[in-house]
Protein backbone atom coordinates (compact mmCIF):
# COMPACT_ATOMS: atom_id res chain seq x y z
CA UNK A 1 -5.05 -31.66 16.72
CA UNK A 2 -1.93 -33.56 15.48
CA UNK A 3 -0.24 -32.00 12.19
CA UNK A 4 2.50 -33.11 10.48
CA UNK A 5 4.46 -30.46 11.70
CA UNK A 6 3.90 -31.62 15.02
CA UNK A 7 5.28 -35.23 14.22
CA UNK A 8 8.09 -33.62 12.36
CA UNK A 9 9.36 -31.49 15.49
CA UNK A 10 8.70 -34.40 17.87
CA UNK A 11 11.31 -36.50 15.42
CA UNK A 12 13.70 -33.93 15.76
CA UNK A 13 13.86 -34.12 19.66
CA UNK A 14 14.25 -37.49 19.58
CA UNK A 15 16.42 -37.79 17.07
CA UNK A 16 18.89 -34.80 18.83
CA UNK A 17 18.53 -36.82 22.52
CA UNK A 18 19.83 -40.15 20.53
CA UNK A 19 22.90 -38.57 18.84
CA UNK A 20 23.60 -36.59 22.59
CA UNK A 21 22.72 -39.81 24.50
CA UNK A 22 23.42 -43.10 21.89
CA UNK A 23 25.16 -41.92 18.73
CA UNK A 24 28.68 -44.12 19.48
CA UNK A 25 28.85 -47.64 20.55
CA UNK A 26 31.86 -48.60 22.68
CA UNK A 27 33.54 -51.09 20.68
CA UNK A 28 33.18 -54.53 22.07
CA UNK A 29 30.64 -53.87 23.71
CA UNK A 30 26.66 -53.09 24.10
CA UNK A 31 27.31 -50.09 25.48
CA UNK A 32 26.32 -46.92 23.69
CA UNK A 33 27.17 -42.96 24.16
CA UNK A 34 26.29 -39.86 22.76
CA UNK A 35 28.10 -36.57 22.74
CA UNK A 36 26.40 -35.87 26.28
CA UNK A 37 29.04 -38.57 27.46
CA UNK A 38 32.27 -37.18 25.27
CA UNK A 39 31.06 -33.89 26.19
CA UNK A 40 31.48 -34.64 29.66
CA UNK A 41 34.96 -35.58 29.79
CA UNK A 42 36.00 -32.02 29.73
CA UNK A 43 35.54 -31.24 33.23
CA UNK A 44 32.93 -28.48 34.35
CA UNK A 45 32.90 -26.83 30.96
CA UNK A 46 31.81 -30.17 29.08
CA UNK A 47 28.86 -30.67 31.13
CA UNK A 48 27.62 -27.27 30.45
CA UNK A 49 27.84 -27.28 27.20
CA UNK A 50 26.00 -30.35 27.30
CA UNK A 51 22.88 -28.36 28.68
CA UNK A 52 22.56 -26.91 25.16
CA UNK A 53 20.91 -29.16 23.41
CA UNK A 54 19.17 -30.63 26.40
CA UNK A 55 17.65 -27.03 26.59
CA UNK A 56 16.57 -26.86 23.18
CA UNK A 57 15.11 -30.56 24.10
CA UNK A 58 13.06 -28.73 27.15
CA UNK A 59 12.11 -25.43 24.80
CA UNK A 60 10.62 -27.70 22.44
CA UNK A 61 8.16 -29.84 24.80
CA UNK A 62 7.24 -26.40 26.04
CA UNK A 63 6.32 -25.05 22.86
CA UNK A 64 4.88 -28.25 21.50
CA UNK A 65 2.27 -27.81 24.66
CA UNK A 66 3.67 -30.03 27.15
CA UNK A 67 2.27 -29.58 30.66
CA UNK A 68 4.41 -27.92 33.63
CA UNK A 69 4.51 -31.51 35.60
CA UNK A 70 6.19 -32.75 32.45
CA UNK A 71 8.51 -29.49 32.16
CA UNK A 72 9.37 -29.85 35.68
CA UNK A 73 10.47 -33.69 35.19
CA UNK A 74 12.43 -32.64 32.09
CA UNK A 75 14.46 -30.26 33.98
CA UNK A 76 14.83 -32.52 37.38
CA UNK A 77 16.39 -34.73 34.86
CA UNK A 78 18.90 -32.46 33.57
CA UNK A 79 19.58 -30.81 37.01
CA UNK A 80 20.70 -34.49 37.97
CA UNK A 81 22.46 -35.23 34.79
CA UNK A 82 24.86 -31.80 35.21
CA UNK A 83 25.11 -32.00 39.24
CA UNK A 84 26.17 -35.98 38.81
CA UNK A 85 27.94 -34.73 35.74
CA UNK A 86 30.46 -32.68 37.31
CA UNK A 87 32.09 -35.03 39.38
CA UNK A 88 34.93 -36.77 38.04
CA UNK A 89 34.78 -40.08 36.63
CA UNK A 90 31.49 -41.19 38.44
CA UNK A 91 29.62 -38.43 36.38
CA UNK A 92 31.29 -39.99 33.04
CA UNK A 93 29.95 -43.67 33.88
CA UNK A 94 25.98 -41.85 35.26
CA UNK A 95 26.05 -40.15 32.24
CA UNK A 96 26.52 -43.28 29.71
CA UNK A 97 23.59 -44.88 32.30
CA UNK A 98 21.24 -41.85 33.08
CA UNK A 99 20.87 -40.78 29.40
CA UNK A 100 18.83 -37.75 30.61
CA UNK A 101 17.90 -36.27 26.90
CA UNK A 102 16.41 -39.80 25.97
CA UNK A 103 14.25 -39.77 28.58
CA UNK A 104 12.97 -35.93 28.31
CA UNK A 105 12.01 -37.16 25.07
CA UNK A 106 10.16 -40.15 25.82
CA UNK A 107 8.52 -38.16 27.96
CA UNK A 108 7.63 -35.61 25.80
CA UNK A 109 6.36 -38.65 23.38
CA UNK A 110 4.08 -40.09 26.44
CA UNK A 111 2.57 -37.14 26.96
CA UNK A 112 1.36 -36.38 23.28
CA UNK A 113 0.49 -39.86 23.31
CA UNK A 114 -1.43 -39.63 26.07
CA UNK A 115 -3.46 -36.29 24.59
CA UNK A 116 -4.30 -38.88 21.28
CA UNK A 117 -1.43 -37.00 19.32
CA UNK A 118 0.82 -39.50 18.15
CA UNK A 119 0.80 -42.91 18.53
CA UNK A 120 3.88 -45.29 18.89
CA UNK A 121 3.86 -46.09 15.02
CA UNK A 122 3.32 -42.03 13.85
CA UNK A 123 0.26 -39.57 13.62
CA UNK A 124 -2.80 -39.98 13.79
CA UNK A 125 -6.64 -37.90 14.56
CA UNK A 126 -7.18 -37.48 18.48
CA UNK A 127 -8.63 -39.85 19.98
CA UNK A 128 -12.50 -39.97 19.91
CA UNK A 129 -13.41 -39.65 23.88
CA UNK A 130 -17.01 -40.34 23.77
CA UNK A 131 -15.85 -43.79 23.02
């Protein structure tokens, strides 16, 4: 069952993949970047530090309950992000595009969505499944 605690911790993922995936907006333009992206622009060592947060990011859908299909998605996601990542100037561009920590956490949010524990607007009681 959904507590507030829950909600809470699910906030703070997505909250911590926006400011690593969309914090900045590149003036001018509609493109946004997170500290994943500025990260990455130290070569090989940016990247990897990167992984930080994105772990914490994959810790917390494990400990929240999420499934080992979701886990593995998570971390196919980030393998792809820090192999792409490395390579020099193609890896900066993928990494403004890919925005790997947003989608670990959408996933994380589809999957508690899908077990009746939050809904898009916030939490709620399980669904009833007799219904």
């Amino acid at each position: 069952m959904l507590t507030e605690h829950h909600f809470r911790r699910l906030e703070r993922v997505e909250r911590t993949a926006r400011t690593m995936d969309r914090a900045f907006r590149i003036p001018f333009t509609g493109i946004r970047m997170g500290w994943d992206s500025l990260l990455g622009l130290v070569p090989g060592v940016g990247d990897t530090l990167a992984l930080l947060p994105a772990a914490w990011i994959l810790k917390e859908s494990h400990a929240l309950g999420a499934p080992g299909v979701v886990l593995g998605r998570m971390a196919g996601n980030l393998a792809v992000d820090w192999v792409i990542g490395l390579v020099p100037l193609i890896g900066d561009v993928f990494d403004i595009g890919f925005r790997a920590n947003v989608r670990n956490a959408a996933l994380l949010r589809g999957w508690m969505e899908t077990q009746g524990r939050v809904p898009q607007d916030g939490p709620r009681a399980p669904r009833d499944l007799a219904a």
